[in-house]
C-alpha atoms as a PDB file:
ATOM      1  CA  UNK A   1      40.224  41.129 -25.777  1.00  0.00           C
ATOM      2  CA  UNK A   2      43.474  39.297 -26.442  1.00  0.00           C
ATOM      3  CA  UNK A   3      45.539  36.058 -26.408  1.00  0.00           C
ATOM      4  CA  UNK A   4      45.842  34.006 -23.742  1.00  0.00           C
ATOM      5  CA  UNK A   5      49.200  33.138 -25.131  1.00  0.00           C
ATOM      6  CA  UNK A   6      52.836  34.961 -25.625  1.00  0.00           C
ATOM      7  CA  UNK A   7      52.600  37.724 -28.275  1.00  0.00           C
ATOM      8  CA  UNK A   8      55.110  40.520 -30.065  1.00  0.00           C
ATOM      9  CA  UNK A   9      53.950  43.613 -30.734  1.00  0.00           C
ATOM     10  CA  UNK A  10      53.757  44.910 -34.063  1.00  0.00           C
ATOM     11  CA  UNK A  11      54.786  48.907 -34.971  1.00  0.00           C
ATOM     12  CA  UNK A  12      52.784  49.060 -38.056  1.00  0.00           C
ATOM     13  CA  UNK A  13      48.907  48.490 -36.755  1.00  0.00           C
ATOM     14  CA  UNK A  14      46.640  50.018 -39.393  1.00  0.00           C
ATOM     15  CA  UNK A  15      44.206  48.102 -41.081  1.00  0.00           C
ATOM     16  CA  UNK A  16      45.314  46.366 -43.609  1.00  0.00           C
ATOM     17  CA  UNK A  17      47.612  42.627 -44.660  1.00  0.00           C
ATOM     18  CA  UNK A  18      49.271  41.133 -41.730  1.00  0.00           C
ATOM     19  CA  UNK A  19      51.147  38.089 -41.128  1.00  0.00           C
ATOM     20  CA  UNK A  20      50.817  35.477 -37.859  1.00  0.00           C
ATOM     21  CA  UNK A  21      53.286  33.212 -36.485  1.00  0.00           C
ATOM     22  CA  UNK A  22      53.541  31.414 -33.096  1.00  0.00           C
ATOM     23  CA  UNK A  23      53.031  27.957 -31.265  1.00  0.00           C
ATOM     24  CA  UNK A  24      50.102  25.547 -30.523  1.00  0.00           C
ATOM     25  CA  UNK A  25      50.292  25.137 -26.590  1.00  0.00           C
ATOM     26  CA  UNK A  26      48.047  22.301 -24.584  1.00  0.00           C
ATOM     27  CA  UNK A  27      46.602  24.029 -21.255  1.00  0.00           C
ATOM     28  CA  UNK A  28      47.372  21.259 -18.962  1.00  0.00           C
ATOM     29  CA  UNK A  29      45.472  22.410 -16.094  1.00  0.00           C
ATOM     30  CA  UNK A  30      42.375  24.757 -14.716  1.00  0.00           C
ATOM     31  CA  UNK A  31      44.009  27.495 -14.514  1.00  0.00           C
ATOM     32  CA  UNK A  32      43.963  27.760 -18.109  1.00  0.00           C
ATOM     33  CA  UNK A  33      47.595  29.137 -17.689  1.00  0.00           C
ATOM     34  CA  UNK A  34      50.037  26.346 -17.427  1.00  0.00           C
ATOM     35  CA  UNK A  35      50.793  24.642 -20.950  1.00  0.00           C
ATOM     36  CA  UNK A  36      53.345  22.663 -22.803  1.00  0.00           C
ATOM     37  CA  UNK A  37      54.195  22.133 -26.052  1.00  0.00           C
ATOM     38  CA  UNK A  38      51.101  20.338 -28.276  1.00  0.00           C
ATOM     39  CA  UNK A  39      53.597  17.820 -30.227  1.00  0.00           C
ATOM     40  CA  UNK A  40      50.840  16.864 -32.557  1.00  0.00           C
ATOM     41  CA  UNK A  41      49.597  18.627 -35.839  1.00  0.00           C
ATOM     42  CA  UNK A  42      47.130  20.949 -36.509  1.00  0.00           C
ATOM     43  CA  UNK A  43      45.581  23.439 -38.409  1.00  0.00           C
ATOM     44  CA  UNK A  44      45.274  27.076 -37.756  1.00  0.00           C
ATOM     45  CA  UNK A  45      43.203  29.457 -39.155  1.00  0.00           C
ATOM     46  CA  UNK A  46      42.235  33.081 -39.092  1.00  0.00           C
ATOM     47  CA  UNK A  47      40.545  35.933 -40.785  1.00  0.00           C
ATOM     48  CA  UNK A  48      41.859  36.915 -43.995  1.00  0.00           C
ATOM     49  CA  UNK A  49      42.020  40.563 -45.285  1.00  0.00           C
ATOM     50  CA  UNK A  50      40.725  39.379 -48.442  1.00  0.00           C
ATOM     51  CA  UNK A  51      37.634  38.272 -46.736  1.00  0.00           C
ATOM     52  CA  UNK A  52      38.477  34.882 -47.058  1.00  0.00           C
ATOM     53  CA  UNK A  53      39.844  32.942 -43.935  1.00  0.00           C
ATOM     54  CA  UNK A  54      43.945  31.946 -44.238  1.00  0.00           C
ATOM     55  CA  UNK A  55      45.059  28.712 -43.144  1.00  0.00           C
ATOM     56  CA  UNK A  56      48.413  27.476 -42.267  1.00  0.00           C
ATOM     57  CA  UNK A  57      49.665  24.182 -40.336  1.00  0.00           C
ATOM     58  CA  UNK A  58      51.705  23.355 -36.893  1.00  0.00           C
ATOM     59  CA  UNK A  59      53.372  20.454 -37.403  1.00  0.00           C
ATOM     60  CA  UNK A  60      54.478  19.481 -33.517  1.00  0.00           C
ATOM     61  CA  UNK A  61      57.357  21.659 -33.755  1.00  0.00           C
ATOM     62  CA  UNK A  62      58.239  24.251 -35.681  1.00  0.00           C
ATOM     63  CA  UNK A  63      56.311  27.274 -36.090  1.00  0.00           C
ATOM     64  CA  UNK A  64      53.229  27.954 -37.766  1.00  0.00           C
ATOM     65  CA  UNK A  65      53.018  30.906 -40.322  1.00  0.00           C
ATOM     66  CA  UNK A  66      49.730  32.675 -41.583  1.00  0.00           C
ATOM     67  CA  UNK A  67      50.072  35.390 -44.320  1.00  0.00           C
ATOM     68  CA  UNK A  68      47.148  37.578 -45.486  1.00  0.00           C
ATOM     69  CA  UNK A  69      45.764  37.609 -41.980  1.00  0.00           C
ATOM     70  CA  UNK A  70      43.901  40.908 -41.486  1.00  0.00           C
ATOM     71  CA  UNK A  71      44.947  43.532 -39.001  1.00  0.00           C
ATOM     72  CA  UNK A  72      42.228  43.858 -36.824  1.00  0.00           C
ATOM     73  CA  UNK A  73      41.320  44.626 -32.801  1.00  0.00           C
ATOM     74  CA  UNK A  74      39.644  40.623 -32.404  1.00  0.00           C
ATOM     75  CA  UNK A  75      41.008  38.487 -34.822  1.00  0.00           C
ATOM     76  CA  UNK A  76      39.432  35.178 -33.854  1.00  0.00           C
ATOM     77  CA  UNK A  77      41.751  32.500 -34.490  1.00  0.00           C
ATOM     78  CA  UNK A  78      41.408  28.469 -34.442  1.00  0.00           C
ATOM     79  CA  UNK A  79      43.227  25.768 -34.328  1.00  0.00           C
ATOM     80  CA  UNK A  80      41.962  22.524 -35.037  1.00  0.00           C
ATOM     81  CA  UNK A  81      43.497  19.424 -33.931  1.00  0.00           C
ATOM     82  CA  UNK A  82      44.302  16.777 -36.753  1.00  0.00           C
ATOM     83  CA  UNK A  83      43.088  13.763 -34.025  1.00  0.00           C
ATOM     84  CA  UNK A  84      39.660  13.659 -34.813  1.00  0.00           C
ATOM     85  CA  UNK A  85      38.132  12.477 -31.309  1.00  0.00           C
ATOM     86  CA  UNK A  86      41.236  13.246 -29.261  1.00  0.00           C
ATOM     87  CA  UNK A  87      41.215  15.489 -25.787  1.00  0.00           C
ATOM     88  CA  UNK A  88      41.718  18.807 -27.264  1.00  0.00           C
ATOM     89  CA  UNK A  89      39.080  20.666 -28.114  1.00  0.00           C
ATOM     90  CA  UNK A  90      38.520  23.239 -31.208  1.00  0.00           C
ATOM     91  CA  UNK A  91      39.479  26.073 -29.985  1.00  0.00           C
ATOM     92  CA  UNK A  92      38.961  29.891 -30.238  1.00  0.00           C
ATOM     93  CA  UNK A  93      40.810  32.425 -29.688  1.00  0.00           C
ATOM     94  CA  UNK A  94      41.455  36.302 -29.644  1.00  0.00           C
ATOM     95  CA  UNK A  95      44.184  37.849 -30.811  1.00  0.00           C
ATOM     96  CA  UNK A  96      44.520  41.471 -31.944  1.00  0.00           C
ATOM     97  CA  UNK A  97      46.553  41.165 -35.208  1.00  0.00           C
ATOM     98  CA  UNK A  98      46.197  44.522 -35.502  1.00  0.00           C
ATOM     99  CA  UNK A  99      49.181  44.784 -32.879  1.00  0.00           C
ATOM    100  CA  UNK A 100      50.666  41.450 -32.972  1.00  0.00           C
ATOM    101  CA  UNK A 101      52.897  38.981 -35.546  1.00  0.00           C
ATOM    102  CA  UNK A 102      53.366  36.361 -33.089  1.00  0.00           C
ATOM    103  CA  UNK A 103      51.087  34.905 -30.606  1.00  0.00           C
ATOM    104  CA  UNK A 104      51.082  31.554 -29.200  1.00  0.00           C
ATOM    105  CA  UNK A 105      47.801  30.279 -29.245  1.00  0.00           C
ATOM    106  CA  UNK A 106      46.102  28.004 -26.987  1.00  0.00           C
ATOM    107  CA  UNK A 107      44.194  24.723 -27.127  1.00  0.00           C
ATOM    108  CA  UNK A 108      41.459  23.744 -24.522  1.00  0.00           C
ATOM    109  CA  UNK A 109      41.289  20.170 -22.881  1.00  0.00           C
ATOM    110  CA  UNK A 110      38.000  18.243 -22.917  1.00  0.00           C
ATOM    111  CA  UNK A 111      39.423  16.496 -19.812  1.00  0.00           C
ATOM    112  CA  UNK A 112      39.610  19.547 -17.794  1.00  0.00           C
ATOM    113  CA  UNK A 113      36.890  20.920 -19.043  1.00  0.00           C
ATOM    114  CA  UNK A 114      34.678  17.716 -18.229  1.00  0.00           C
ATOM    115  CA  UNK A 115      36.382  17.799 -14.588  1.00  0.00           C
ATOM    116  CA  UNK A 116      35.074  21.134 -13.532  1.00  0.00           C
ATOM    117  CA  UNK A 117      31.657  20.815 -15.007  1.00  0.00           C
ATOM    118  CA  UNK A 118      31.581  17.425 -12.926  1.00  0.00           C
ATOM    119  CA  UNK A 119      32.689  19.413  -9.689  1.00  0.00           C
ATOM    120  CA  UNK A 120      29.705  21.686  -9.839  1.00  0.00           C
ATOM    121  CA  UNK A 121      26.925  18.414 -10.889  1.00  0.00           C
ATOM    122  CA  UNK A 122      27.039  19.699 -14.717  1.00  0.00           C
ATOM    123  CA  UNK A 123      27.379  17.418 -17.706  1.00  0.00           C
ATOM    124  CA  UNK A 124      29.617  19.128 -20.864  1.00  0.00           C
ATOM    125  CA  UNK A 125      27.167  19.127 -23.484  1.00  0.00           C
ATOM    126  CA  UNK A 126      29.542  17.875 -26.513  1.00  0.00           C
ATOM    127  CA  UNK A 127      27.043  19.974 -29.364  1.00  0.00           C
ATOM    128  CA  UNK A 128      27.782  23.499 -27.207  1.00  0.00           C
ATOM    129  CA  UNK A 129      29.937  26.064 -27.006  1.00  0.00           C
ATOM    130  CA  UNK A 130      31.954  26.442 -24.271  1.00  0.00           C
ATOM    131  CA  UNK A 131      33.887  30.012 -23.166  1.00  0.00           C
ATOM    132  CA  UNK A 132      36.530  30.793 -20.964  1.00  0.00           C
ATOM    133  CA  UNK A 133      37.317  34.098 -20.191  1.00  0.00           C
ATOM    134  CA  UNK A 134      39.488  36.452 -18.489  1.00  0.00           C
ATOM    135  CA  UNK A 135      38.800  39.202 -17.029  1.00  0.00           C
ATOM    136  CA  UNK A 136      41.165  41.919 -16.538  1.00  0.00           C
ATOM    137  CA  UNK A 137      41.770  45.824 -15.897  1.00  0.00           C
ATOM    138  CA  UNK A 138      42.199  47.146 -19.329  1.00  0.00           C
ATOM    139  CA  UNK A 139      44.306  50.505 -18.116  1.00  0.00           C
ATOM    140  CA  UNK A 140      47.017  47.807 -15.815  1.00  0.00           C
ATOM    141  CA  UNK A 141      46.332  44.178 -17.291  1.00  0.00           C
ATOM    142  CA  UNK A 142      45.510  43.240 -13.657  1.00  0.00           C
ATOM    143  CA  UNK A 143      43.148  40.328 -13.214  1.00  0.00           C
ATOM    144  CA  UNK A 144      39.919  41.796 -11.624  1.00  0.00           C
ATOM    145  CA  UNK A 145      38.254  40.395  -9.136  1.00  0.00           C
ATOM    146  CA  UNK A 146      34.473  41.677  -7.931  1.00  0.00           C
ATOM    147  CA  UNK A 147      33.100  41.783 -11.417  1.00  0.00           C
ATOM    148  CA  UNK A 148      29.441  39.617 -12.289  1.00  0.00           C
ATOM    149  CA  UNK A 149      29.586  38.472 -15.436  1.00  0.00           C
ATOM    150  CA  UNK A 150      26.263  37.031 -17.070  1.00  0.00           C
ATOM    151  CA  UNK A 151      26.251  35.112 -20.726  1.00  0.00           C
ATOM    152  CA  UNK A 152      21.808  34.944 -21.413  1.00  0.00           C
ATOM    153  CA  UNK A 153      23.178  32.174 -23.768  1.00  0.00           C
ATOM    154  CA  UNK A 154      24.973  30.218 -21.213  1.00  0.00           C
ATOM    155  CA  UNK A 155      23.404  27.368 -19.213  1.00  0.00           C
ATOM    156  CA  UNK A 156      25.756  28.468 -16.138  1.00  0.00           C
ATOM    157  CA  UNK A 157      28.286  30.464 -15.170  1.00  0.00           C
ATOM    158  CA  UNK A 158      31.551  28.951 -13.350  1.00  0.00           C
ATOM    159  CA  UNK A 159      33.554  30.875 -11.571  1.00  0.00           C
ATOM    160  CA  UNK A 160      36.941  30.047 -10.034  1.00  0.00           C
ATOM    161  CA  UNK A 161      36.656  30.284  -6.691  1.00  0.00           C
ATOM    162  CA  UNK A 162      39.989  30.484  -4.327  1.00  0.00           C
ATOM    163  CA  UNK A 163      39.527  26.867  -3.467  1.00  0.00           C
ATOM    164  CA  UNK A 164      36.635  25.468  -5.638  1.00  0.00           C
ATOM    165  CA  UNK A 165      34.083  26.376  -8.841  1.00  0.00           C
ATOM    166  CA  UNK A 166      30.979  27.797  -7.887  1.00  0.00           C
ATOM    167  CA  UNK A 167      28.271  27.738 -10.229  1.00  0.00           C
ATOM    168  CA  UNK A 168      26.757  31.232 -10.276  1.00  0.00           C
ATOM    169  CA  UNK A 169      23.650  31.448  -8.085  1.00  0.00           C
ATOM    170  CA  UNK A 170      22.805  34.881  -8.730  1.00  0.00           C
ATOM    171  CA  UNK A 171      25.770  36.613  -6.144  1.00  0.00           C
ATOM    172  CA  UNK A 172      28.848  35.133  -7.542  1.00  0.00           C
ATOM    173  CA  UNK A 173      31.890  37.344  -8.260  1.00  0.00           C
ATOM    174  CA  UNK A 174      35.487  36.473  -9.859  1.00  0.00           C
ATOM    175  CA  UNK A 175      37.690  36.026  -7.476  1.00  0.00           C
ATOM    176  CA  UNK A 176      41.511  37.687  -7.878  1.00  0.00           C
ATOM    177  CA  UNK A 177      41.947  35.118 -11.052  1.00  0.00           C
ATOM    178  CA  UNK A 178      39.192  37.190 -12.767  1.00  0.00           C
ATOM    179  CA  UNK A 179      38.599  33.628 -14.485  1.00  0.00           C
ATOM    180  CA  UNK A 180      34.780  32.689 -15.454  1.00  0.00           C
ATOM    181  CA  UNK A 181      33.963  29.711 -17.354  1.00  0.00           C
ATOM    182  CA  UNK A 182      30.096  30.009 -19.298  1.00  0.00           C
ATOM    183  CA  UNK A 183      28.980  26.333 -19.299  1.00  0.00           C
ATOM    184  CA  UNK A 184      27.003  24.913 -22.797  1.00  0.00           C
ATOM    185  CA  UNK A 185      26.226  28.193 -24.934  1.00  0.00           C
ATOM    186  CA  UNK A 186      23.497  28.157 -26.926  1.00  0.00           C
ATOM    187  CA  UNK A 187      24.522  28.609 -30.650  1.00  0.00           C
ATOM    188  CA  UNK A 188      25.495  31.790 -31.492  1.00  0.00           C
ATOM    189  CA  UNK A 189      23.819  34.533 -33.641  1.00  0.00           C
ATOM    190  CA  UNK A 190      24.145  35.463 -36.981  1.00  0.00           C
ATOM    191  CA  UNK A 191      27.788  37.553 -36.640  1.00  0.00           C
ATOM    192  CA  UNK A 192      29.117  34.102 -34.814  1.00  0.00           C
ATOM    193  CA  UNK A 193      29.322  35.628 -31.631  1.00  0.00           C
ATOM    194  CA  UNK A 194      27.354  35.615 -27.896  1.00  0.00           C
ATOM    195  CA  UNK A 195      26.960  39.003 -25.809  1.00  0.00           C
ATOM    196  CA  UNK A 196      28.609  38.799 -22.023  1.00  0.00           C
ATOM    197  CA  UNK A 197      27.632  41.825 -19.705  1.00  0.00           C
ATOM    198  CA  UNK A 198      29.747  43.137 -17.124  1.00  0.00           C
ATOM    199  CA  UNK A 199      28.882  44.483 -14.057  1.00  0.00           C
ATOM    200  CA  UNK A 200      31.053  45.600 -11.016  1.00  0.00           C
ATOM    201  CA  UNK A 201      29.549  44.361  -8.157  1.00  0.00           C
ATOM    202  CA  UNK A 202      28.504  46.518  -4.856  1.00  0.00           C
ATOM    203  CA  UNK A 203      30.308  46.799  -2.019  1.00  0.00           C
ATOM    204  CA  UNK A 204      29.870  48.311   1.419  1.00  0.00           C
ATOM    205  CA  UNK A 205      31.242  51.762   0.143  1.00  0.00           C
ATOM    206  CA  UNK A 206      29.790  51.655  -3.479  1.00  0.00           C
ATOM    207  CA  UNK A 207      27.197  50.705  -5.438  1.00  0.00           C
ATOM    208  CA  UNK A 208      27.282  48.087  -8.090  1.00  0.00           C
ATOM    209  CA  UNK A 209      27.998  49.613 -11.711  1.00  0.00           C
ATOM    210  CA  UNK A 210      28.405  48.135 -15.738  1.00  0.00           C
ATOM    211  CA  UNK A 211      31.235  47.750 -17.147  1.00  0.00           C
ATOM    212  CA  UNK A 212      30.102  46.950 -20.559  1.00  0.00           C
ATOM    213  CA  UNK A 213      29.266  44.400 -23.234  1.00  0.00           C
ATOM    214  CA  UNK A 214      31.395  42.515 -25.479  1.00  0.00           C
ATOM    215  CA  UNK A 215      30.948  39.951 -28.213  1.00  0.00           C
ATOM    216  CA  UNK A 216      32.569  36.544 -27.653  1.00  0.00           C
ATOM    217  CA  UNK A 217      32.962  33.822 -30.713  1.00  0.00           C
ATOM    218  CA  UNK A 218      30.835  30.849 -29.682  1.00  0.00           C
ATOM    219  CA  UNK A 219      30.937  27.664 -32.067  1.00  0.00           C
ATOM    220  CA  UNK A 220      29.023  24.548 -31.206  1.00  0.00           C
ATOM    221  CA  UNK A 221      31.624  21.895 -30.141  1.00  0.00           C
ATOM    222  CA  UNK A 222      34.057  24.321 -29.949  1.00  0.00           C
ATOM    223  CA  UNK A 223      36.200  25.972 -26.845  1.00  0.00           C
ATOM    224  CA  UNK A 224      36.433  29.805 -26.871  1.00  0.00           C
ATOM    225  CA  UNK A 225      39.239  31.398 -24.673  1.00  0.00           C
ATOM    226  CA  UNK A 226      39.584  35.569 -24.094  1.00  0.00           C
ATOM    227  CA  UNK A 227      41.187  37.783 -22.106  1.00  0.00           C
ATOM    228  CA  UNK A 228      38.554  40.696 -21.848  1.00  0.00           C
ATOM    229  CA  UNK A 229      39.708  44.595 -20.739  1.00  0.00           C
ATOM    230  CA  UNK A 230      37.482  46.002 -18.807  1.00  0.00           C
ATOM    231  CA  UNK A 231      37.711  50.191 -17.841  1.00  0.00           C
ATOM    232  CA  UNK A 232      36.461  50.399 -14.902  1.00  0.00           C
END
């Protein structure tokens, strides 16, 4: 898994006491690509290698700074809007601080959210999780399409479709976005997180085939966004 947002690598990745800088971006669209600037605060937060989360604020503008953040494959990192109420959502994200000192991270918008539940006849239920996830070739970083993707926790599966979202119906497959959005997830379990299963689908020349599990953070009210590598 890894941020949705801009990142720079970081030579020294061994476990250990990291730091975290970046910006808060708004995704401004579906595509949960396009962003600007969030001009209003917030607070971000992440793991701590002490065991105790780290905090540190984004005031509109100038970068935020976490120190003590431990190095690890998912960190998963949130930042909380100070507009109680507003659009933006609480929102999730993973970012491997074991390779990384600055990552922009990302904040999801109830609006657009609300707009593609509403073009497959689905209400956003505001005490769920909700997860939006990339899929991509772990080996390349390509966006895979063909994959089936099921969340048991999930009340649907969304997937972005080349000119619509289709609610899964048992044969839906990411298209070349590799993009999948799992609709009101149930709370999670007791590590915080929700298990999505990958399969490659068939095709006339092979059969279908898993690609794996992985665990996702899922926090009621909350918006999770990953990038997830899959080896296919």
């Amino acid at each position: 898994m890894g941020s949705a947002g801009a990142s720079s690598m970081n030579p020294d990745s061994d476990a250990g006491t990291g730091t975290l800088q970046g910006q808060v971006l708004l995704l401004t669209d579906d595509s949960f690509v396009s962003a600007r600037l969030y001009n209003s605060g917030a607070t971000v937060t992440a793991d701590g290698a002490s065991g105790s989360p780290v905090s540190g604020n984004w005031n509109g503008a100038d970068p935020f700074m976490l120190d003590g953040v431990t190095r690890a494959a998912t960190n998963w990192v949130s930042v909380k809007p100070d507009l109680i109420g507003g659009d933006p959502l609480l929102t999730y994200q993973a970012v491997r601080t074991n390779q990384v000192t600055k990552s922009d991270l990302a904040l999801v918008s109830a609006a657009t959210l609300d707009a593609i539940f509403t073009s497959v006849s689905m209400l956003r239920s505001a005490n769920s999780g909700q997860v939006v996830l990339f899929f991509r070739s772990a080996g390349t970083g390509v966006p895979l399409s063909g994959l089936r993707v099921t969340m048991a926790s999930a009340q649907a599966a969304i997937y972005s479709g080349a000119t619509r979202w289709v609610s899964d119906d048992g044969t839906a497959i990411t298209d070349q976005s590799g993009l999948i959005v799992f609709a009101n997830v149930d709370p999670p379990n007791s590590g915080g997180t929700q298990v999505v299963t990958v399969t490659r689908a068939a095709t006339t020349t092979t059969p279908a085939a898993a690609a794996g599990e992985f665990a996702v953070k899922v926090v009621p009210g909350a918006a999770t966004i990953a990038t997830i590598g899959v080896q296919l």
